[in-house]
C-alpha atoms as a PDB file:
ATOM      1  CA  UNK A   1     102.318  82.506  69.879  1.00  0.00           C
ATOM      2  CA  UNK A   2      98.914  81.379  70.987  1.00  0.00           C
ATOM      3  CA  UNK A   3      96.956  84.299  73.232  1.00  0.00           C
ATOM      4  CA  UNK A   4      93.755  83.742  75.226  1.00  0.00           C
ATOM      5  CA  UNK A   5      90.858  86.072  75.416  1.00  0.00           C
ATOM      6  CA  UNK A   6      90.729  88.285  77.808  1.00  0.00           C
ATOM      7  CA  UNK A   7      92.108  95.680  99.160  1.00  0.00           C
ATOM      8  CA  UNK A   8      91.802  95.787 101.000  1.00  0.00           C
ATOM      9  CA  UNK A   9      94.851  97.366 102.960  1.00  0.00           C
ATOM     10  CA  UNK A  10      97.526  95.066 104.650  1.00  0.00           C
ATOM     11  CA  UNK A  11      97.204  94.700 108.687  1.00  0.00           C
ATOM     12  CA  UNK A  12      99.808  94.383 111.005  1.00  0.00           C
ATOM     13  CA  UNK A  13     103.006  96.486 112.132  1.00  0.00           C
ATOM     14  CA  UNK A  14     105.217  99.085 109.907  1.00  0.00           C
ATOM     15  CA  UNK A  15     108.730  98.813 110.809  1.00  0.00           C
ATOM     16  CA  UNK A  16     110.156 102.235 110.839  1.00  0.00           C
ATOM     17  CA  UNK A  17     114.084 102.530 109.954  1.00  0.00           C
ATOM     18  CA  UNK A  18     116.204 105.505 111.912  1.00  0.00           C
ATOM     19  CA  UNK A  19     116.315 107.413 108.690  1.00  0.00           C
ATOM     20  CA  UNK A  20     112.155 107.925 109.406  1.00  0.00           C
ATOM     21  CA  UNK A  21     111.375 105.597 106.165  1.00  0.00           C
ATOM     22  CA  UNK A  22     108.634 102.837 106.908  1.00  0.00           C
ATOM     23  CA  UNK A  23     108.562  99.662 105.594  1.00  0.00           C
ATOM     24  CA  UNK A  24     105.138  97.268 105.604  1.00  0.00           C
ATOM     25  CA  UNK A  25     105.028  94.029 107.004  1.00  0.00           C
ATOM     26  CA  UNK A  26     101.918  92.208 107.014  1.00  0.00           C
ATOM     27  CA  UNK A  27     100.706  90.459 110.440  1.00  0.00           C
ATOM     28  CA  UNK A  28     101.747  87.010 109.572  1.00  0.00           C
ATOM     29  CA  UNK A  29     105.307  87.929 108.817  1.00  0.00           C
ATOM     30  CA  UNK A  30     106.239  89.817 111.829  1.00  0.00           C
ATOM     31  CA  UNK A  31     107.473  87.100 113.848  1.00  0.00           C
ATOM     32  CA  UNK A  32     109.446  86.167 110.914  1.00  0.00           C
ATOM     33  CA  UNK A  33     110.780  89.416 110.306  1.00  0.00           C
ATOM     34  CA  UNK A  34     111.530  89.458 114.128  1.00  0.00           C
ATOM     35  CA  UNK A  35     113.358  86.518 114.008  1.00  0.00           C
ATOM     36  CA  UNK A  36     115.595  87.394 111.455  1.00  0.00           C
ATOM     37  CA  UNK A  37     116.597  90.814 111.727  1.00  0.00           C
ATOM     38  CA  UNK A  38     117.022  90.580 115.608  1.00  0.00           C
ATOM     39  CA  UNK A  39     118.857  87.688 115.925  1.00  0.00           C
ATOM     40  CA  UNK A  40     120.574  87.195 112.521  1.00  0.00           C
ATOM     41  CA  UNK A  41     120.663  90.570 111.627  1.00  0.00           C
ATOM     42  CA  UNK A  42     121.606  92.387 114.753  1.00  0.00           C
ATOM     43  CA  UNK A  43     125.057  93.047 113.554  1.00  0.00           C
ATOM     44  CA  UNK A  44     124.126  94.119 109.688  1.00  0.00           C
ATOM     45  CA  UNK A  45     121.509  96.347 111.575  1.00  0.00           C
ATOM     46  CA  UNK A  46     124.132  97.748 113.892  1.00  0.00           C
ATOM     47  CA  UNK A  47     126.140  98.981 111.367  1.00  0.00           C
ATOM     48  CA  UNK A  48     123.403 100.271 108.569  1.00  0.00           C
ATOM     49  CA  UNK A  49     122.744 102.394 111.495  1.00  0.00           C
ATOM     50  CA  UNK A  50     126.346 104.110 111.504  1.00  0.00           C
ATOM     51  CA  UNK A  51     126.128 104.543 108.121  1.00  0.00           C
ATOM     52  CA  UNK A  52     124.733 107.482 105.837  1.00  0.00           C
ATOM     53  CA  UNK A  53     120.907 107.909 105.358  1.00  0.00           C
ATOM     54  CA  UNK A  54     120.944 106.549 101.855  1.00  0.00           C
ATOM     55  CA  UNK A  55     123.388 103.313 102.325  1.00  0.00           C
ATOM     56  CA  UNK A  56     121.221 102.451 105.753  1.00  0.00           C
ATOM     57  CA  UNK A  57     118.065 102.531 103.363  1.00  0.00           C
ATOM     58  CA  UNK A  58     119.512 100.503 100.877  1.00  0.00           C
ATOM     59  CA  UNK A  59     120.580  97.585 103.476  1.00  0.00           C
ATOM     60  CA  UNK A  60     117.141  97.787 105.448  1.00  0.00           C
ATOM     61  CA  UNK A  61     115.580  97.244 101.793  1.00  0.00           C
ATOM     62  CA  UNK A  62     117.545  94.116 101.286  1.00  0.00           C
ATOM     63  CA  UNK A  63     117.115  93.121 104.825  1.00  0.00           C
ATOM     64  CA  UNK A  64     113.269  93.257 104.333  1.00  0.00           C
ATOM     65  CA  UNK A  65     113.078  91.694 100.620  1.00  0.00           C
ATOM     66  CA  UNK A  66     114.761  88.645 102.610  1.00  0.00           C
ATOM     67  CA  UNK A  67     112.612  88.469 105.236  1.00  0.00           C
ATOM     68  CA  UNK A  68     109.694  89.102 102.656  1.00  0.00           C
ATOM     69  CA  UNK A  69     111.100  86.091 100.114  1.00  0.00           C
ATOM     70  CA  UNK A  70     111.865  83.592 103.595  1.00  0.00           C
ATOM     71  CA  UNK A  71     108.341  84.090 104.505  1.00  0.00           C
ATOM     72  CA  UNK A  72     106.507  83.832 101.491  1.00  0.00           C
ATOM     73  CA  UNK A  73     107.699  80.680 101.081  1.00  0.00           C
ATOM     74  CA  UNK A  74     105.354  79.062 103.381  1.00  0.00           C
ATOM     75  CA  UNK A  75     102.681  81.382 103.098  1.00  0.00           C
ATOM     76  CA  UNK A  76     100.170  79.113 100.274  1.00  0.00           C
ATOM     77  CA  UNK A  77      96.373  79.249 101.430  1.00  0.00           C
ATOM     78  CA  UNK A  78      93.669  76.558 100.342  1.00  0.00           C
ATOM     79  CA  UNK A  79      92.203  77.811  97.573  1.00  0.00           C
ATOM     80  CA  UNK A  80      89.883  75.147  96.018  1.00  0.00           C
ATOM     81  CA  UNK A  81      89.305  72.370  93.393  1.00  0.00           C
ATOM     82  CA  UNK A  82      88.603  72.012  89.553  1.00  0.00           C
ATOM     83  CA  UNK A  83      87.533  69.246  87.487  1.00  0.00           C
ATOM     84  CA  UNK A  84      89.748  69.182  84.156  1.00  0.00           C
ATOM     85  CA  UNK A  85      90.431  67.372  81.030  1.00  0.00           C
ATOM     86  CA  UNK A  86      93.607  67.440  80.638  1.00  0.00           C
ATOM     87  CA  UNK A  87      95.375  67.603  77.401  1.00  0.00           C
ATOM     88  CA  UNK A  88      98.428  66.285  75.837  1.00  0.00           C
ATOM     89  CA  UNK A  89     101.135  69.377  74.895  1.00  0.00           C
ATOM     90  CA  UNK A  90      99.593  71.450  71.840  1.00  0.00           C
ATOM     91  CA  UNK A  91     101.640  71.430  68.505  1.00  0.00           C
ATOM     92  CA  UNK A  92     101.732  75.012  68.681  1.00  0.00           C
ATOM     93  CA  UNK A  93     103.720  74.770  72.124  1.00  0.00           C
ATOM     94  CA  UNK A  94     107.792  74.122  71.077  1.00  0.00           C
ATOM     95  CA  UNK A  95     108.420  72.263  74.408  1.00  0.00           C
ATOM     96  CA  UNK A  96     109.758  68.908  73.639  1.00  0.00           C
ATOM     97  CA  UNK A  97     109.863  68.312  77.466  1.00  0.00           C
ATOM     98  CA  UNK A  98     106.447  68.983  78.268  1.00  0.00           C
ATOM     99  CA  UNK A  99     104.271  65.837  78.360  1.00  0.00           C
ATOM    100  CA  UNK A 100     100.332  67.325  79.490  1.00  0.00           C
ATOM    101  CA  UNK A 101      99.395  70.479  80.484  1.00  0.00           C
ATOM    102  CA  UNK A 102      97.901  71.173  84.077  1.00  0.00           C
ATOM    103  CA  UNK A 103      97.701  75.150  83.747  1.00  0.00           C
ATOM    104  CA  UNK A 104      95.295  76.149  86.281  1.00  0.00           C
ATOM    105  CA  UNK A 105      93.224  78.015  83.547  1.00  0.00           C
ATOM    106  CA  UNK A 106      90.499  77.094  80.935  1.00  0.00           C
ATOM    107  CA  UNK A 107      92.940  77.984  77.717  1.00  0.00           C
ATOM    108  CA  UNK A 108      94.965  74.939  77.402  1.00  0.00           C
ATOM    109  CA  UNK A 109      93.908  72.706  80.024  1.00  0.00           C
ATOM    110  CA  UNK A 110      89.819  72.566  79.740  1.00  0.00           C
ATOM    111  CA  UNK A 111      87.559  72.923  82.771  1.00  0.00           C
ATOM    112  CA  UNK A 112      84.848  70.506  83.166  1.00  0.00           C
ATOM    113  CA  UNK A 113      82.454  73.030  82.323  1.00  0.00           C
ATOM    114  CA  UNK A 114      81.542  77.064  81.972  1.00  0.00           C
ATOM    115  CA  UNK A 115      80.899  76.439  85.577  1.00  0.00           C
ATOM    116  CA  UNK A 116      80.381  80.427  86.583  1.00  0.00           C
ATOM    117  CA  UNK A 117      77.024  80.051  85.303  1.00  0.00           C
ATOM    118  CA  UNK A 118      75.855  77.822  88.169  1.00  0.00           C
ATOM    119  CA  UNK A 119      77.122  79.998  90.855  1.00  0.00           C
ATOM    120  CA  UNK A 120      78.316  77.576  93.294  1.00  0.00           C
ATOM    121  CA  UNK A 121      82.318  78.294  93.303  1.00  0.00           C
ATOM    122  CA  UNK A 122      83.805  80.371  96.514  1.00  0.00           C
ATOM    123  CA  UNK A 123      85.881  83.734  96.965  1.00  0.00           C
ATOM    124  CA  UNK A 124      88.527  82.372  94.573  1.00  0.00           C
ATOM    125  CA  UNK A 125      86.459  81.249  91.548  1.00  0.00           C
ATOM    126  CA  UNK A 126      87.080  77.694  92.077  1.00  0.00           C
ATOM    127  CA  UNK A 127      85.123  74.860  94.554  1.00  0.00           C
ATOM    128  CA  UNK A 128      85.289  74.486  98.388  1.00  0.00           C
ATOM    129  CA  UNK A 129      85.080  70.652  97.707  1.00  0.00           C
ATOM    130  CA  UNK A 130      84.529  67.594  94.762  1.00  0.00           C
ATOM    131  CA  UNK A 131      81.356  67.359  96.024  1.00  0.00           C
ATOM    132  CA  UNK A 132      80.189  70.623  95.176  1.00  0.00           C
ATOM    133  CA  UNK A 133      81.320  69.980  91.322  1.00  0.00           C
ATOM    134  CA  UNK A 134      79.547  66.591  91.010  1.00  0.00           C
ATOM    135  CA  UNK A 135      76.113  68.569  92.264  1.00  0.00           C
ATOM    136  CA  UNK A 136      76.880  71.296  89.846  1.00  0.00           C
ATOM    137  CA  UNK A 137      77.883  68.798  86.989  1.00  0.00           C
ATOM    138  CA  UNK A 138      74.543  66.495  88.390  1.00  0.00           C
ATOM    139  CA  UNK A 139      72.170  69.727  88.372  1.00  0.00           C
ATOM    140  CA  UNK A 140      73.829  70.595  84.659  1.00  0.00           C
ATOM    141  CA  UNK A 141      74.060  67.108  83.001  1.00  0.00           C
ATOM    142  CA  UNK A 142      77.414  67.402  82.502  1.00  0.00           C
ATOM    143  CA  UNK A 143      79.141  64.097  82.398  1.00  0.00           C
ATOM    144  CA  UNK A 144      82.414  63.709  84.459  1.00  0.00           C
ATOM    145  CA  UNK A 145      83.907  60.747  83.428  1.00  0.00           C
ATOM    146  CA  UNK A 146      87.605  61.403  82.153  1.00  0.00           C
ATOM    147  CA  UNK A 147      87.993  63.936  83.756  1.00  0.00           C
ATOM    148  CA  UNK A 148      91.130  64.420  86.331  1.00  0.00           C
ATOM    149  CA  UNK A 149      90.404  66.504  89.412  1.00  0.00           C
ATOM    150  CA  UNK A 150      92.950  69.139  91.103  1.00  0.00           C
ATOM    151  CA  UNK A 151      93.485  71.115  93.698  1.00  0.00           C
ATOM    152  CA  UNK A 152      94.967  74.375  94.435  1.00  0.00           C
ATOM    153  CA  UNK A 153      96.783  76.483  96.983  1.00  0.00           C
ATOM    154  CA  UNK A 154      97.642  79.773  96.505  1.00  0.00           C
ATOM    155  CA  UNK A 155     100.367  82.600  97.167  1.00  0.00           C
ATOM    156  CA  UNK A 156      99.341  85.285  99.790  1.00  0.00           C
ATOM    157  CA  UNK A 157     100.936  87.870  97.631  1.00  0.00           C
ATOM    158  CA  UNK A 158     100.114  89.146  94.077  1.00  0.00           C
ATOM    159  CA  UNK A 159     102.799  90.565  91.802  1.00  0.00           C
ATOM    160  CA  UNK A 160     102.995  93.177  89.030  1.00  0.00           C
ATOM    161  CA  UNK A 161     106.434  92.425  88.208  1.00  0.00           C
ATOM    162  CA  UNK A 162     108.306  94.993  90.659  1.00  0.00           C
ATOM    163  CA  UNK A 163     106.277  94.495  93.700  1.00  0.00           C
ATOM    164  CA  UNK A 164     104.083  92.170  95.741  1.00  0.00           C
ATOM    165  CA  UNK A 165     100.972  93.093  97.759  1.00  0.00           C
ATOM    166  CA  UNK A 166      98.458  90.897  99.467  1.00  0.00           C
ATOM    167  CA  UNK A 167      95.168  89.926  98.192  1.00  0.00           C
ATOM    168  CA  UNK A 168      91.909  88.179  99.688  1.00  0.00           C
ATOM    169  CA  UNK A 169      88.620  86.289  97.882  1.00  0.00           C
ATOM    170  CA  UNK A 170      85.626  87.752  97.004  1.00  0.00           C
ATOM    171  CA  UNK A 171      84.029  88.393 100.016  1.00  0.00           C
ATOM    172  CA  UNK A 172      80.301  88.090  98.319  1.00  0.00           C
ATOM    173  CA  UNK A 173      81.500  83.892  97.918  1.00  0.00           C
ATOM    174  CA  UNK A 174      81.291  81.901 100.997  1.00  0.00           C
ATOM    175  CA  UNK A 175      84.984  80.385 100.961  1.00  0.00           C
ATOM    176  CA  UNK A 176      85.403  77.416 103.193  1.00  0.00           C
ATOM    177  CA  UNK A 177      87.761  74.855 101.455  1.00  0.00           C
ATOM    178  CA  UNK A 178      87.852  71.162 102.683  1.00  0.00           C
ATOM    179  CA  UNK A 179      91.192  70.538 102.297  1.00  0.00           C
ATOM    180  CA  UNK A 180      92.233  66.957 100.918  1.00  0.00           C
ATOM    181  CA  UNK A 181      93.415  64.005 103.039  1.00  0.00           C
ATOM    182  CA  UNK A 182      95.856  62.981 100.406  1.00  0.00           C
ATOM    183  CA  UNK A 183      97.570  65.318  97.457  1.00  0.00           C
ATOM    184  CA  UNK A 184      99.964  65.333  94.869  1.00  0.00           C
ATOM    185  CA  UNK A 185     102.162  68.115  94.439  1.00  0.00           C
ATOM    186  CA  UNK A 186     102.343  68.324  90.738  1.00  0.00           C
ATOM    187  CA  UNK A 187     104.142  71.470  90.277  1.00  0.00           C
ATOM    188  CA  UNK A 188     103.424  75.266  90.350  1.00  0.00           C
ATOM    189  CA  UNK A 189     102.026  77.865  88.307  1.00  0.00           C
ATOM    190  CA  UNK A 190     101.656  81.631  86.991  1.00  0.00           C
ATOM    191  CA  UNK A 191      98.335  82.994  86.564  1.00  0.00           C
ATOM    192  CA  UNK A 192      97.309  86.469  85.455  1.00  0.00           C
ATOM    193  CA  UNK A 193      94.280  88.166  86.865  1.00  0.00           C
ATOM    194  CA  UNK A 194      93.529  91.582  85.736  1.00  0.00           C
ATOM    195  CA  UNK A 195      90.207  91.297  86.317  1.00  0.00           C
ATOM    196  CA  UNK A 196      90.543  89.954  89.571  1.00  0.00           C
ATOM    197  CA  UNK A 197      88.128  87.132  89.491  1.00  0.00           C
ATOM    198  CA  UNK A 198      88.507  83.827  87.650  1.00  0.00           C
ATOM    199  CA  UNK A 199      91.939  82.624  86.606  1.00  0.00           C
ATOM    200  CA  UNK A 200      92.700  84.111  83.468  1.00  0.00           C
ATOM    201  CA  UNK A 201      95.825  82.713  81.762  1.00  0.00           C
ATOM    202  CA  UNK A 202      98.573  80.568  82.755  1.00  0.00           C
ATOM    203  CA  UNK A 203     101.589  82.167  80.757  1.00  0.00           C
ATOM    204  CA  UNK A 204     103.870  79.100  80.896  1.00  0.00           C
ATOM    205  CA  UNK A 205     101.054  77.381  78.181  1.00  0.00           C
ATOM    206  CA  UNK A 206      99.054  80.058  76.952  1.00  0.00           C
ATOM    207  CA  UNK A 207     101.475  82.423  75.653  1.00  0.00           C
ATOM    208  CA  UNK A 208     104.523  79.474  75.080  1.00  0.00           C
ATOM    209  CA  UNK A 209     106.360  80.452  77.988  1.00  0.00           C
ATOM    210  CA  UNK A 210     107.735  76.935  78.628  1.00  0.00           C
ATOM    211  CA  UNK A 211     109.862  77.338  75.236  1.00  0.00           C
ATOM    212  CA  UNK A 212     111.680  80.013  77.414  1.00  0.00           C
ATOM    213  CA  UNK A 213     111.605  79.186  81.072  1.00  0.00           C
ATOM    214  CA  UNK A 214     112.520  75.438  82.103  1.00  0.00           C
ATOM    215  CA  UNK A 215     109.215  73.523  83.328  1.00  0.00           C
ATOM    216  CA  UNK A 216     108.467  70.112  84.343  1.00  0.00           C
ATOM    217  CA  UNK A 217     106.494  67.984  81.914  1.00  0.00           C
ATOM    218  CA  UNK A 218     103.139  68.982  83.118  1.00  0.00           C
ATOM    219  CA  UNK A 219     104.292  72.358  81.771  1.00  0.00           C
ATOM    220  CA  UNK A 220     105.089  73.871  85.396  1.00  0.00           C
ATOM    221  CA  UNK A 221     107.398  75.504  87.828  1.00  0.00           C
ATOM    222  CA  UNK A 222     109.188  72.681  89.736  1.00  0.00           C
ATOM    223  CA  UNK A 223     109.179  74.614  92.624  1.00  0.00           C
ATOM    224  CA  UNK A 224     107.540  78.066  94.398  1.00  0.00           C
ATOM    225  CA  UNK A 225     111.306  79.283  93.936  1.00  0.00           C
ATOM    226  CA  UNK A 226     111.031  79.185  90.507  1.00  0.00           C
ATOM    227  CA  UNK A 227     108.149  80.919  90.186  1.00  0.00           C
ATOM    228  CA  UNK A 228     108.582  83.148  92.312  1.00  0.00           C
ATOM    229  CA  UNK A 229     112.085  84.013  90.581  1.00  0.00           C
ATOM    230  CA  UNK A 230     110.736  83.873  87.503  1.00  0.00           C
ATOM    231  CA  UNK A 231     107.735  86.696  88.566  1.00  0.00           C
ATOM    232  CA  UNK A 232     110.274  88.921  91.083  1.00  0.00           C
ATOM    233  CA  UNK A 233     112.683  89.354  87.855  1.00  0.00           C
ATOM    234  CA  UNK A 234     109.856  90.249  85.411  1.00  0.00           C
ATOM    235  CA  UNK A 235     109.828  87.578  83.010  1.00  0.00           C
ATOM    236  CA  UNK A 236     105.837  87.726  82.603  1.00  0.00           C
ATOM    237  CA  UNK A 237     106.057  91.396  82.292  1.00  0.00           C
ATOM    238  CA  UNK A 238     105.540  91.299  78.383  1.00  0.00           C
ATOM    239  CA  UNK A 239     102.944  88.209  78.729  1.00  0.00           C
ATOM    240  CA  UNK A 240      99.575  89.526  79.279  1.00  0.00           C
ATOM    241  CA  UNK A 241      98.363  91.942  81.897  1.00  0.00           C
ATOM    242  CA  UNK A 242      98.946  91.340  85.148  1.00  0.00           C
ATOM    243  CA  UNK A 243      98.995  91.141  88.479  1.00  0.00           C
ATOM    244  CA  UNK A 244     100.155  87.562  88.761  1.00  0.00           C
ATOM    245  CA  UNK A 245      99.509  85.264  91.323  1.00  0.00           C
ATOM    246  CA  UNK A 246     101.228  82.107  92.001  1.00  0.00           C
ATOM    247  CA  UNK A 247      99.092  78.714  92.620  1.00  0.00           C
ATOM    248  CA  UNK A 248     100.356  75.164  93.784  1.00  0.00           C
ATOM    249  CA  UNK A 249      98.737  72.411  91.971  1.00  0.00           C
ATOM    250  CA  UNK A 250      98.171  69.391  93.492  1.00  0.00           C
ATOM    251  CA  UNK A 251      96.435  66.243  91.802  1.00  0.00           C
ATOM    252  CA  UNK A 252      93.714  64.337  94.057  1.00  0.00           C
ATOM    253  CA  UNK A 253      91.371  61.383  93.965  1.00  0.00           C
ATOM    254  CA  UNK A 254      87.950  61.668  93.214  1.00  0.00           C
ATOM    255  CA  UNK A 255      86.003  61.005  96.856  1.00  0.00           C
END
């Protein structure tokens, strides 16, 4: 198996159950959550509250991990772009089906440079536009040519496996991504981030993940579904630290 090298508290409402037990539900959800448990859920609702303290938890649980998995769904904020040379599948990685890798880390899909150094990426370790990485790559001498250029979205929510909480960029980065006129959803991926700050490794590639879990042949989730299935179940658990946070990853044009 290869390996690589090594908040802010939510806002918005608590919704408080009859048996006195609070559940969080962050600001953008809540007219989600509304939607569904009043009008879909009045009559699950109506009876969880007939019935003993410990069953009407358990329901209002599942109620709100529904409401929590409908809204997630749509909840993917620009993130930024990357410059990458992509790579054709490693020997080391068993997956017949998998064609290139377009990981959103540095391990098995390279970036077009140690580009931390320069000190011109946002809140979320990556750029705010292309132009930003041809200045950086002009200032550096670092040659782009062959390289493909990406760009990501990203999940709301981080996971550790058992849980999800909401996370935010480094505040110390300006973050103000110009998002593309034209993108190509190319699939979506796992990323660990114990450290919190750059993208550490993408477990589908790094650590041969994609021998286990089906991906397409750019060695990704074919959908946020799977992912997010994937992550809710545990199946990174034993992969590297995490939490994990899930990234859409789009291929673009160079401007």
């Amino acid at each position: 198996m290869h390996e690589c090298g090594a908040k802010k508290s939510i806002r918005g409402r608590r919704w408080r159950h009859t048996s006195e037990s609070q559940y969080p539900v962050a600001s953008g959800q809540l007219k989600i959550a509304v939607g569904l448990i009043v009008s879909s859920r009045r009559e699950d609702l109506g009876r969880a509250r007939l019935e003993p303290c410990r069953k009407a938890r358990q329901r209002w649980r599942a109620l709100a991990t529904e409401v929590r998995f409908e809204s997630q769904a749509a909840e993917m904020t620009p993130a930024g772009y990357m410059a990458k040379r992509v790579g054709k599948r490693p020997d080391w990685l068993r997956a017949p089906h998998v064609v290139d890798v377009y990981s959103v880390t540095n391990c098995t899909c390279e970036d077009f440079a140690d580009y931390i150094q320069y000190w011109k990426h946002n809140g979320y370790w990556l750029f705010d536009s292309p132009e930003i990485i041809k200045s950086a790559a002009g200032e550096n001498s670092i040659q782009l040519e062959g390289t493909s250029l990406f760009y990501y979205e990203v999940h709301e929510m981080e996971f550790d496996g058992q849980a999800g909480r909401p996370f935010f960029p480094e505040a110390s980065f300006p973050t103000k991504v110009v998002q593309p006129s034209r993108k190509q959803l190319e699939g979506f991926d796992v990323v660990t981030f114990y450290v919190k700050t750059n993208p550490e490794c993408s477990p589908l590639s790094c650590n041969s993940m994609a021998e286990e879990l089906h991906t397409n042949a750019h060695c990704l989730f074919a959908s946020f579904e799977d992912a997010e299935t994937a992550v809710s179940r545990g199946a990174f658990n034993e992969s590297g630290p995490g939490p994990y946070r899930i990234f859409a990853v789009y291929s673009v044009d160079w401007p």
